[in-house]
C-alpha atoms as a PDB file:
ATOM      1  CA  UNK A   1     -45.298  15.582 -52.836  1.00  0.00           C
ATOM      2  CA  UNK A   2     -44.263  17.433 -49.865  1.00  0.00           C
ATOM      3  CA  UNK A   3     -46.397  15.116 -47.316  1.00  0.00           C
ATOM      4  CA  UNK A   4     -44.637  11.880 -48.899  1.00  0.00           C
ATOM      5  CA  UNK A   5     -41.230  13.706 -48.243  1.00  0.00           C
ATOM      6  CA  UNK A   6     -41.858  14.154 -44.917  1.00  0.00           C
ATOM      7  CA  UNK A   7     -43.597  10.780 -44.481  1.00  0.00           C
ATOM      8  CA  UNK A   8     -40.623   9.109 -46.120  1.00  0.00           C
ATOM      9  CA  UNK A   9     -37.825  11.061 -43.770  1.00  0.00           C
ATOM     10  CA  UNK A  10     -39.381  12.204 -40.641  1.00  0.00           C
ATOM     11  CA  UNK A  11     -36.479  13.077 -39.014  1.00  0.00           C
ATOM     12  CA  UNK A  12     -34.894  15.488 -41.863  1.00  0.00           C
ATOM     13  CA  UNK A  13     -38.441  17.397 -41.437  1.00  0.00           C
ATOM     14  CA  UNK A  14     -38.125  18.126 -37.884  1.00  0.00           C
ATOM     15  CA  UNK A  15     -34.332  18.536 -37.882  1.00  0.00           C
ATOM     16  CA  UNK A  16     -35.076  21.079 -40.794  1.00  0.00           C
ATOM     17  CA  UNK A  17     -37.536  22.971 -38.454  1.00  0.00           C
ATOM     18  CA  UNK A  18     -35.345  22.844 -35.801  1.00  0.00           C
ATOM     19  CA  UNK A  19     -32.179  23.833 -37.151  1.00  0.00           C
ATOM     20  CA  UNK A  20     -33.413  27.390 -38.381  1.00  0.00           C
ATOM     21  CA  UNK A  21     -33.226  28.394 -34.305  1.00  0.00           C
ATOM     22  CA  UNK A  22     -29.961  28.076 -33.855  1.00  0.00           C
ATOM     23  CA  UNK A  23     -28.981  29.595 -37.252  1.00  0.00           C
ATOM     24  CA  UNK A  24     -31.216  32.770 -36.879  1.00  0.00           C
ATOM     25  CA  UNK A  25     -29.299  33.260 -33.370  1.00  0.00           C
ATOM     26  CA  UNK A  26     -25.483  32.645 -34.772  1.00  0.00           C
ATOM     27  CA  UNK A  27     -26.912  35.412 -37.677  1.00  0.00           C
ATOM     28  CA  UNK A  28     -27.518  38.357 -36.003  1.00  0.00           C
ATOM     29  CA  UNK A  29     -25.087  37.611 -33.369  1.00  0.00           C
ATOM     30  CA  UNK A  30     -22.582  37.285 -36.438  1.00  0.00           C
ATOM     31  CA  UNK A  31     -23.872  40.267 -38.168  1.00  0.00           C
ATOM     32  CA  UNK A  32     -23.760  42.651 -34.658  1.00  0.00           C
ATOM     33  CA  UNK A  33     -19.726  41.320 -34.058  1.00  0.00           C
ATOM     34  CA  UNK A  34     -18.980  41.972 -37.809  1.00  0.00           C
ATOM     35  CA  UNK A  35     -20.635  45.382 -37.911  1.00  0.00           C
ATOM     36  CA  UNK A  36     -19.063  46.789 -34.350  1.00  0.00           C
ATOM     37  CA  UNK A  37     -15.764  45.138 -35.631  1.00  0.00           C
ATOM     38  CA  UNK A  38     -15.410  43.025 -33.361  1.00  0.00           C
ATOM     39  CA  UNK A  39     -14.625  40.174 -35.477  1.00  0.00           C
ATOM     40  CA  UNK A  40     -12.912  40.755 -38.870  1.00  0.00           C
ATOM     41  CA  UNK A  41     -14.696  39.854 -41.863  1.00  0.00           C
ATOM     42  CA  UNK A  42     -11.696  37.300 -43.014  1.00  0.00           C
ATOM     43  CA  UNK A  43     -13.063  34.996 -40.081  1.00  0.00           C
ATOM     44  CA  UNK A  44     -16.937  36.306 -39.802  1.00  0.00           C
ATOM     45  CA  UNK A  45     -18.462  36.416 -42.818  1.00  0.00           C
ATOM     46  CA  UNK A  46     -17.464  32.363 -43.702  1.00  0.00           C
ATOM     47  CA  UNK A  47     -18.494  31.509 -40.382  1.00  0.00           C
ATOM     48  CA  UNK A  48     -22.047  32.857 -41.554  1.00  0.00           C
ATOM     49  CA  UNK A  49     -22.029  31.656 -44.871  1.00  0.00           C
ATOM     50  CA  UNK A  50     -21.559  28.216 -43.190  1.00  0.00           C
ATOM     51  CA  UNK A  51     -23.895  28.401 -41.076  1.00  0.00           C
ATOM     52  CA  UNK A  52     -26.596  29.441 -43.856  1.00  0.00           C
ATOM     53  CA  UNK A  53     -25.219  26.430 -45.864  1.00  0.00           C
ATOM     54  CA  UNK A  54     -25.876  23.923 -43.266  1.00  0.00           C
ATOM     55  CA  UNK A  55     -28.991  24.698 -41.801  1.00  0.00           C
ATOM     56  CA  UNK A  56     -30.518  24.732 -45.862  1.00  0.00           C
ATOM     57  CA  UNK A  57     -28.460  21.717 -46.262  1.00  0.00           C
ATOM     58  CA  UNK A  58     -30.052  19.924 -43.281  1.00  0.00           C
ATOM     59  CA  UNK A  59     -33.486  20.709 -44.428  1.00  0.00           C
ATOM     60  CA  UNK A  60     -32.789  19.869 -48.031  1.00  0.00           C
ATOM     61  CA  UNK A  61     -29.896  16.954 -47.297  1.00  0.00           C
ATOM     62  CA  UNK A  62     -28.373  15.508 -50.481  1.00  0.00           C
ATOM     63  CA  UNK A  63     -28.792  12.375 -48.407  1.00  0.00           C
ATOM     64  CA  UNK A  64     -31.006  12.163 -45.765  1.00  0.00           C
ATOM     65  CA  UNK A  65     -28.538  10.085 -43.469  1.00  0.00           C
ATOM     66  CA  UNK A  66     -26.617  13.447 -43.621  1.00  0.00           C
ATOM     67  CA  UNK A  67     -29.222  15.826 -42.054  1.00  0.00           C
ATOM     68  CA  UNK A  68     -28.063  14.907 -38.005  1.00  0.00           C
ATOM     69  CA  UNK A  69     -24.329  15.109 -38.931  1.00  0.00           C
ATOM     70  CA  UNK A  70     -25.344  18.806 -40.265  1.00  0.00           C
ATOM     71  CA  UNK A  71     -27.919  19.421 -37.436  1.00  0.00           C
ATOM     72  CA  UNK A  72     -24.994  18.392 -35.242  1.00  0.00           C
ATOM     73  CA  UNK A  73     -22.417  20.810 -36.913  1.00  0.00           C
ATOM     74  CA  UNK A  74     -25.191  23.520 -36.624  1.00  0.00           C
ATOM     75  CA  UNK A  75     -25.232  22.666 -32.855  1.00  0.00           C
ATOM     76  CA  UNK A  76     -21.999  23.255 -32.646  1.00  0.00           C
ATOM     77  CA  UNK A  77     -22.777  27.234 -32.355  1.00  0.00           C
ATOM     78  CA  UNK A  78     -24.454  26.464 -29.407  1.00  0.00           C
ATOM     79  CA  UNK A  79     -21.616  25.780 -27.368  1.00  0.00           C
ATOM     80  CA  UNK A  80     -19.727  28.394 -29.334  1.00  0.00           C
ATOM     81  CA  UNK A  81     -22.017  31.273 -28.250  1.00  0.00           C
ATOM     82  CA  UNK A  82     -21.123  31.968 -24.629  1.00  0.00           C
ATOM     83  CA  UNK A  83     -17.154  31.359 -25.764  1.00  0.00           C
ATOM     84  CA  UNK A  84     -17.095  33.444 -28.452  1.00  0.00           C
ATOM     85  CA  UNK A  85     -19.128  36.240 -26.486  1.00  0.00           C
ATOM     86  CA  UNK A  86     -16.755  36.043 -23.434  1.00  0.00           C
ATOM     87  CA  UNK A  87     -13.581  36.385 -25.510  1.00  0.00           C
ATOM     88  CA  UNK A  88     -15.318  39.010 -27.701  1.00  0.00           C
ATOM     89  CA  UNK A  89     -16.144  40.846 -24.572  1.00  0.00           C
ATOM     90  CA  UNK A  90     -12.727  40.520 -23.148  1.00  0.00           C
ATOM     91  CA  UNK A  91     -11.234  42.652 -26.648  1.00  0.00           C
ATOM     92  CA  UNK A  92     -13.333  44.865 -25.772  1.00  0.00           C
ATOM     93  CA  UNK A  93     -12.049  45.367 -22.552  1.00  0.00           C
ATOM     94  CA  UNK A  94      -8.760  45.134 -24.487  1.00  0.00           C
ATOM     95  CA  UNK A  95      -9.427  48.010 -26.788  1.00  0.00           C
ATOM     96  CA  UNK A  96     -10.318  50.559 -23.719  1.00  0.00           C
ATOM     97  CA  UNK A  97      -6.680  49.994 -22.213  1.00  0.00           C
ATOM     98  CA  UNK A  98      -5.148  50.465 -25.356  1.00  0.00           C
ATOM     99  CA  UNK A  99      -6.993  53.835 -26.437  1.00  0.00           C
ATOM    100  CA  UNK A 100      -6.068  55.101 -22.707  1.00  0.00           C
ATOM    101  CA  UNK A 101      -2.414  53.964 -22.945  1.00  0.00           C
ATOM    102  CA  UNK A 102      -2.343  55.674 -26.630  1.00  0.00           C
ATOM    103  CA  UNK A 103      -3.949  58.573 -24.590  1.00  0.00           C
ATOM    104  CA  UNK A 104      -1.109  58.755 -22.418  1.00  0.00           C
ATOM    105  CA  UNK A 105       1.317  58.625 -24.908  1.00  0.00           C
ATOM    106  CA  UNK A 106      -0.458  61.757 -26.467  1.00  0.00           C
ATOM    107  CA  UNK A 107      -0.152  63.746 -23.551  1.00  0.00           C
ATOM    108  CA  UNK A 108       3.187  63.157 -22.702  1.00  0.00           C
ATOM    109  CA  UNK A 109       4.048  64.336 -25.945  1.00  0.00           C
ATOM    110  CA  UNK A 110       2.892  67.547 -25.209  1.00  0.00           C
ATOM    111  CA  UNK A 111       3.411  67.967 -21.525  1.00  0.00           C
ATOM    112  CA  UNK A 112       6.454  65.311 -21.431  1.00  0.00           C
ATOM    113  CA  UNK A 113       7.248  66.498 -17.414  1.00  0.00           C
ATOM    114  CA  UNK A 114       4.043  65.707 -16.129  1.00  0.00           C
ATOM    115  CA  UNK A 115       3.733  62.175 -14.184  1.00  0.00           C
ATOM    116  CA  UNK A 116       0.719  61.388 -14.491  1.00  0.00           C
ATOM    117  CA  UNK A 117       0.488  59.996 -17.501  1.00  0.00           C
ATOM    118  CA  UNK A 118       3.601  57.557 -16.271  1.00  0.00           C
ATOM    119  CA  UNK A 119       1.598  56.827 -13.457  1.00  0.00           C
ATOM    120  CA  UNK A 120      -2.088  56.373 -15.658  1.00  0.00           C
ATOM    121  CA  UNK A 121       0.282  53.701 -17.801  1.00  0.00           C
ATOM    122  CA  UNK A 122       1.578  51.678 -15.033  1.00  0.00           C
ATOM    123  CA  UNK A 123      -1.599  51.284 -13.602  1.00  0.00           C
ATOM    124  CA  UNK A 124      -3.163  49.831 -16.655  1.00  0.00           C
ATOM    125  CA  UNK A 125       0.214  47.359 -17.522  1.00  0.00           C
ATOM    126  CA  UNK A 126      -0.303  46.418 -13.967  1.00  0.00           C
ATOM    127  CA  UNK A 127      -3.772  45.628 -13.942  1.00  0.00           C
ATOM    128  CA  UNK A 128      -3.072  43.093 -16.846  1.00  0.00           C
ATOM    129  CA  UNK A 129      -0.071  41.048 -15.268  1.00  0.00           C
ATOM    130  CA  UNK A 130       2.874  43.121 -16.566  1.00  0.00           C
ATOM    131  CA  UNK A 131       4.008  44.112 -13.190  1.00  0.00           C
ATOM    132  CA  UNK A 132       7.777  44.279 -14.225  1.00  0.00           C
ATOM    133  CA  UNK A 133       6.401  46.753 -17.033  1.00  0.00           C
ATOM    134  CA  UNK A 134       4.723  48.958 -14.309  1.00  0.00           C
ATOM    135  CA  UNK A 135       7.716  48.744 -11.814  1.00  0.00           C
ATOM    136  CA  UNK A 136      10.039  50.301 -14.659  1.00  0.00           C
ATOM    137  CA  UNK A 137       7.547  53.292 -15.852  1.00  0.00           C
ATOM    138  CA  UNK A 138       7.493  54.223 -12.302  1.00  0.00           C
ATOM    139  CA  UNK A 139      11.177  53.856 -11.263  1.00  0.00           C
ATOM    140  CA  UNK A 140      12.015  57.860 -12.919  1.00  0.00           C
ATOM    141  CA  UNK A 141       9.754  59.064 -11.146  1.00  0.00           C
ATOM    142  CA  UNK A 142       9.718  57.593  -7.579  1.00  0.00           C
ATOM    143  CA  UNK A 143      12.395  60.016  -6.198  1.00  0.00           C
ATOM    144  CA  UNK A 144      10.355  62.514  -6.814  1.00  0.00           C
ATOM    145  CA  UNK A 145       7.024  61.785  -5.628  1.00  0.00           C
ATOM    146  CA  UNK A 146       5.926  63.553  -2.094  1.00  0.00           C
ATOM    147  CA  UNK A 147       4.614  60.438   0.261  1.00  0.00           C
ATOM    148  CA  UNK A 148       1.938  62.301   1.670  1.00  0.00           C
ATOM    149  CA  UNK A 149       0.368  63.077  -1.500  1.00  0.00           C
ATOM    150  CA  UNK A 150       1.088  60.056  -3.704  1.00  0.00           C
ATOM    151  CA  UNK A 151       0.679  57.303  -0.607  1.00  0.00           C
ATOM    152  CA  UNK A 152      -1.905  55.299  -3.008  1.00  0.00           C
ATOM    153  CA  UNK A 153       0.581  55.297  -6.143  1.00  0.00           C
ATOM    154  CA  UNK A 154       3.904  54.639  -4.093  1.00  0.00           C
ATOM    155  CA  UNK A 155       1.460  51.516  -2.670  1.00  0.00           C
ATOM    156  CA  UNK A 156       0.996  50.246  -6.049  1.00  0.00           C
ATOM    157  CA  UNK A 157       4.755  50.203  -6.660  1.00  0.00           C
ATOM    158  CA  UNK A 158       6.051  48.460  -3.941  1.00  0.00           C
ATOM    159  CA  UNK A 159       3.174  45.956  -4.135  1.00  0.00           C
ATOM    160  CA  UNK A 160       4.356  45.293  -8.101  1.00  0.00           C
ATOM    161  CA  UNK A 161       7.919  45.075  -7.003  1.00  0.00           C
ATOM    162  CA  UNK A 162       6.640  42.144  -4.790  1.00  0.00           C
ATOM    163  CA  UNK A 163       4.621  40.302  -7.530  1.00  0.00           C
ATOM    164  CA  UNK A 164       8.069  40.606  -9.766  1.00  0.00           C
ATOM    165  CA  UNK A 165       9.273  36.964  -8.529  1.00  0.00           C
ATOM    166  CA  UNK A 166      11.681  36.293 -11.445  1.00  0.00           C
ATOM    167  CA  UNK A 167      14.836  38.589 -12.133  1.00  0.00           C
ATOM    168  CA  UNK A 168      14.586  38.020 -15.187  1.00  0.00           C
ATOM    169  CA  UNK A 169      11.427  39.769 -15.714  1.00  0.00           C
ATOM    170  CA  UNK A 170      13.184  42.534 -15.930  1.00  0.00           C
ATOM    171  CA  UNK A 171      15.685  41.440 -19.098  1.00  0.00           C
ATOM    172  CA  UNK A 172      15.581  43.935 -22.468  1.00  0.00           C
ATOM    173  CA  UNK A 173      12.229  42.913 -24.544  1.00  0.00           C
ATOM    174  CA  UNK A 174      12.667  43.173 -28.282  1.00  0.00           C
ATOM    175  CA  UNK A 175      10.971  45.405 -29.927  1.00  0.00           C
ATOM    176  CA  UNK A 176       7.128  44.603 -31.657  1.00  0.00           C
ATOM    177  CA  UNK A 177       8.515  46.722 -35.011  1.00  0.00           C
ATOM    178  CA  UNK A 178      11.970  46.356 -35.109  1.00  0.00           C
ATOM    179  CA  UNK A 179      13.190  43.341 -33.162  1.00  0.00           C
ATOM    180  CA  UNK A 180      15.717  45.665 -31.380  1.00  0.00           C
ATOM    181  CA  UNK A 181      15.361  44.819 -26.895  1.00  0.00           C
ATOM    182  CA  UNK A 182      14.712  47.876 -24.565  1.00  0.00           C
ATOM    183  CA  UNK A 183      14.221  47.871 -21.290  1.00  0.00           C
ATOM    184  CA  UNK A 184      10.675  46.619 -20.609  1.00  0.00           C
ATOM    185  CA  UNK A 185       9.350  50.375 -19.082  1.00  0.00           C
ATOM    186  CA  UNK A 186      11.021  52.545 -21.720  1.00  0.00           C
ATOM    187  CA  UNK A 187       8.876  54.996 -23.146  1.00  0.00           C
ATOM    188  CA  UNK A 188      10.267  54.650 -26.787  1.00  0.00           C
ATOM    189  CA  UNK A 189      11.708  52.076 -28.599  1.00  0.00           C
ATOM    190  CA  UNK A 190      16.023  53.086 -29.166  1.00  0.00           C
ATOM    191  CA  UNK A 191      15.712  52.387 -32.646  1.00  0.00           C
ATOM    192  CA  UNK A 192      12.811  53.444 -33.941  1.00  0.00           C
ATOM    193  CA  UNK A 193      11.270  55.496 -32.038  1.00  0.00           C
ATOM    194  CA  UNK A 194       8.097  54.012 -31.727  1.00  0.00           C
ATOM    195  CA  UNK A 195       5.678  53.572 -29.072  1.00  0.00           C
ATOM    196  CA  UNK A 196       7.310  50.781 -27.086  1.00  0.00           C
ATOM    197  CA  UNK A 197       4.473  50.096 -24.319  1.00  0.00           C
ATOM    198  CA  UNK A 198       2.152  50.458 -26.231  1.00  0.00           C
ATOM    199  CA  UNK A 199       3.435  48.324 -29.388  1.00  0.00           C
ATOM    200  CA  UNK A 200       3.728  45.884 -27.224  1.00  0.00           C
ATOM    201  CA  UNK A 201       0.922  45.902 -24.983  1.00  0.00           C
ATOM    202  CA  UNK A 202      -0.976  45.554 -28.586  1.00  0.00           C
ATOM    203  CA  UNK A 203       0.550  42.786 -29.364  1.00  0.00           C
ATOM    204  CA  UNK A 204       0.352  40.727 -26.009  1.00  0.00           C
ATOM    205  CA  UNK A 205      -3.336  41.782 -25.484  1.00  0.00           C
ATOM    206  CA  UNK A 206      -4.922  41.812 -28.611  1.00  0.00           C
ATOM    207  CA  UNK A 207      -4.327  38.946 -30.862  1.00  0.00           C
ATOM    208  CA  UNK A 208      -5.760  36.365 -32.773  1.00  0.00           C
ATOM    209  CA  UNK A 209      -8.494  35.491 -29.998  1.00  0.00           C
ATOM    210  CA  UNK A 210      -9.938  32.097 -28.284  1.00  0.00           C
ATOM    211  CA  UNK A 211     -13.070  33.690 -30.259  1.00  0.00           C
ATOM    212  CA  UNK A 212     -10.769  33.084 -34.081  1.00  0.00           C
ATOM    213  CA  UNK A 213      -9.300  29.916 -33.339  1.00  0.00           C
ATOM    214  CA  UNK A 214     -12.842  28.472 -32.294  1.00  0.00           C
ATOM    215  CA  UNK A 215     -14.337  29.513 -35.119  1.00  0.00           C
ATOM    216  CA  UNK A 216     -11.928  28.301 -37.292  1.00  0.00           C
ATOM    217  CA  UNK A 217     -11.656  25.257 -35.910  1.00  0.00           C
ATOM    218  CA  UNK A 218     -15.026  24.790 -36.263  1.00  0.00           C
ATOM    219  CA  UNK A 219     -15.353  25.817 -39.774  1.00  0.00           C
ATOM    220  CA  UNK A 220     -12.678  23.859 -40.620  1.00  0.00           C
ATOM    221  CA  UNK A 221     -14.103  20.806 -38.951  1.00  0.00           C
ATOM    222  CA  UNK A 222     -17.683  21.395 -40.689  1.00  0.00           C
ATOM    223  CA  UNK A 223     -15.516  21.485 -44.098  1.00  0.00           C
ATOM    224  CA  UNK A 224     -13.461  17.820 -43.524  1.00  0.00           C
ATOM    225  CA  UNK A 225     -16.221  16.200 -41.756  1.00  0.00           C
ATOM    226  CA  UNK A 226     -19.957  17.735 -43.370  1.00  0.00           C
ATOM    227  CA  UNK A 227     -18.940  19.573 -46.520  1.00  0.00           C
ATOM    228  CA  UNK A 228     -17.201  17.393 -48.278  1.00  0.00           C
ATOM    229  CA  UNK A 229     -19.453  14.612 -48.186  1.00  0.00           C
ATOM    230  CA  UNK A 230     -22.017  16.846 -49.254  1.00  0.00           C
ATOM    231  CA  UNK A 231     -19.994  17.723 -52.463  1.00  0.00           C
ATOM    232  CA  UNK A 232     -19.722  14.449 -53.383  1.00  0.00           C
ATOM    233  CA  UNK A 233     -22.827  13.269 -52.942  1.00  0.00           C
ATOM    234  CA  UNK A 234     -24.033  16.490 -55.013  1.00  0.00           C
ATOM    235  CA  UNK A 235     -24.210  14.649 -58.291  1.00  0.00           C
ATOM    236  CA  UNK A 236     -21.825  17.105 -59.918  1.00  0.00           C
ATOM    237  CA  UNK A 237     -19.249  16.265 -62.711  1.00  0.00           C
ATOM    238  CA  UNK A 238     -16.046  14.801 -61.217  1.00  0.00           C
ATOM    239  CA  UNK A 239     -13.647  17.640 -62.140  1.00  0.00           C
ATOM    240  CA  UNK A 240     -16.022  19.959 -60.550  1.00  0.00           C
ATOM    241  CA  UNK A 241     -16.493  17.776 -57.226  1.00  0.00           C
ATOM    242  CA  UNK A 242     -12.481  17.807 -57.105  1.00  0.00           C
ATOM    243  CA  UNK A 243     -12.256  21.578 -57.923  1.00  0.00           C
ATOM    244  CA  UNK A 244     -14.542  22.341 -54.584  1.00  0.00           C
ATOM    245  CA  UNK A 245     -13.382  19.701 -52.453  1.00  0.00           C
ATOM    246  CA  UNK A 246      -9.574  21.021 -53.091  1.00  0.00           C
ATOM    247  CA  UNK A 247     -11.018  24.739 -52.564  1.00  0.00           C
ATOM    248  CA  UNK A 248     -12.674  24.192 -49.426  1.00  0.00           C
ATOM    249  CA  UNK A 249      -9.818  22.496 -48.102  1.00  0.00           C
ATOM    250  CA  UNK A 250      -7.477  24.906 -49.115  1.00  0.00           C
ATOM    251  CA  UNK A 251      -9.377  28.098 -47.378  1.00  0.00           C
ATOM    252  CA  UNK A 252     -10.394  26.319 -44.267  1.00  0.00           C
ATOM    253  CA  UNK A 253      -6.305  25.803 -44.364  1.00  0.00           C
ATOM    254  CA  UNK A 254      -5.874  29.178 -44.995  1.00  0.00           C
ATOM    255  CA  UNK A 255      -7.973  30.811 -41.965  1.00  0.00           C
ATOM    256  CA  UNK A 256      -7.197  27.823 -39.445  1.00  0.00           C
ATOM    257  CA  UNK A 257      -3.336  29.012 -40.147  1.00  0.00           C
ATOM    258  CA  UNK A 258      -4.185  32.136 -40.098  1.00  0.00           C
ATOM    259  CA  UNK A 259      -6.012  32.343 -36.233  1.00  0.00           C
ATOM    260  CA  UNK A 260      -3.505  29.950 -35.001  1.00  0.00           C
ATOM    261  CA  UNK A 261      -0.739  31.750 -35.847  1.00  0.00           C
ATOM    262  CA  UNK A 262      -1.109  34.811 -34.339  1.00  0.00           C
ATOM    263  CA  UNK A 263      -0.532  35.771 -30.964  1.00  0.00           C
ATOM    264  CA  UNK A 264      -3.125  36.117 -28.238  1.00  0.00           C
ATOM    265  CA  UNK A 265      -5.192  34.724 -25.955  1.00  0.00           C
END
């Protein structure tokens, strides 16, 4: 009977309850990120099938005394919200800079003696810490500019050549593609030809993500410390139990290496 149940284990009953708050949130957050892209579906869609798992887990517990530890792990979006939404935010951010550098690129391709687009570049490297980047996109094109027209932009350069502390900010940079080192404001990579400032911009701006490596981490961590007790306790056949405990482990391996070894912040 449903009343004994509840008589007999209180607390699962109103953790059960409880728990379906904080799971409806993290699912159409989770749905919204996966559907604008803003998280791939590698990392998103096990973070919602986890979620799902534990909050029907913590109303129907194999073991009661496991309901709080899977409460708790459901809690654990809670403080994951605002983190993941910053960082989320932030690639967003991200993905505007890079569209107007790839802009840039476009139109010096067809008007390649036009500054502007030099000058549209270093402003954007610049605005994200790569002054040294921003010094050497300008540096062809200094001589040229007329003071009284380009004050604002000759401004920008000198104040960039002053937040260049290190020398050695200015040393080759290899090459995201081809590993070969240009000159950190050159256009094109030497070797291949590709879009140096851009390749790399990509790479320093836009990788794995605070937002990834939480989320693994906390799948991974709802795997070791909830998950596996809950397969065990299952009543399963033992080759079975071993078969998903050795799974589980194996995939949260998979995606933790995965976000942590990629670049970004």
């Amino acid at each position: 009977m449903f009343a004994d149940r509840v008589m007999a284990t209180p607390w699962v009953f109103v953790l059960g309850c409880l728990v379906w708050v904080p799971v409806c949130v993290w699912t159409v957050s989770m749905v919204g990120w996966l559907v604008n892209g803003d998280i791939e579906v590698v990392y998103g869609v096990p973070a919602l099938l986890v979620v799902l798992a534990m909050g029907f887990l913590t109303t129907r517990p194999p073991d009661p005394a496991l309901s709080p530890f899977l409460f708790v792990g459901v809690l654990g979006t809670v403080v994951m919200y605002p983190v993941v939404r910053k960082s989320l935010e932030g690639r967003a951010h991200v993905k505007i800079d890079l569209e107007l550098l790839s802009g840039a690129y476009a139109t010096l391709e067809s008007k390649p003696d036009t500054m502007g687009p030099r000058i549209r570049m270093a402003e954007i490297v610049a605005a994200r810490g790569m002054y040294a980047t921003a010094v050497k996109l300008m540096e062809p094109i200094v001589a040229t500019m007329t003071p009284s027209i380009f004050s604002g932009e000759l401004k920008s350069y000198a104040s960039w050549q002053a937040m260049v502390w290190d020398a050695n900010a200015y040393a080759p940079v290899a090459c995201p593609a081809c590993g070969v080192r240009n000159q950190p404001g050159e256009l094109y990579c030497q070797r291949c030809q590709g879009q140096f400032v851009l390749d790399r911009a990509r790479v320093a701006w836009l990788g794995a993500g605070i937002s990834r490596r939480l989320l693994s981490a906390w799948m991974f961590g709802s795997l070791v410390v909830v998950g596996i007790p809950v397969v065990a306790q299952a009543g399963l056949p033992p080759l079975l139990t071993g078969l998903l405990v050795v799974a589980m482990m194996a995939g949260g391996i998979v995606v933790l290496v995965r976000a942590f070894g990629e670049r970004g912040a």
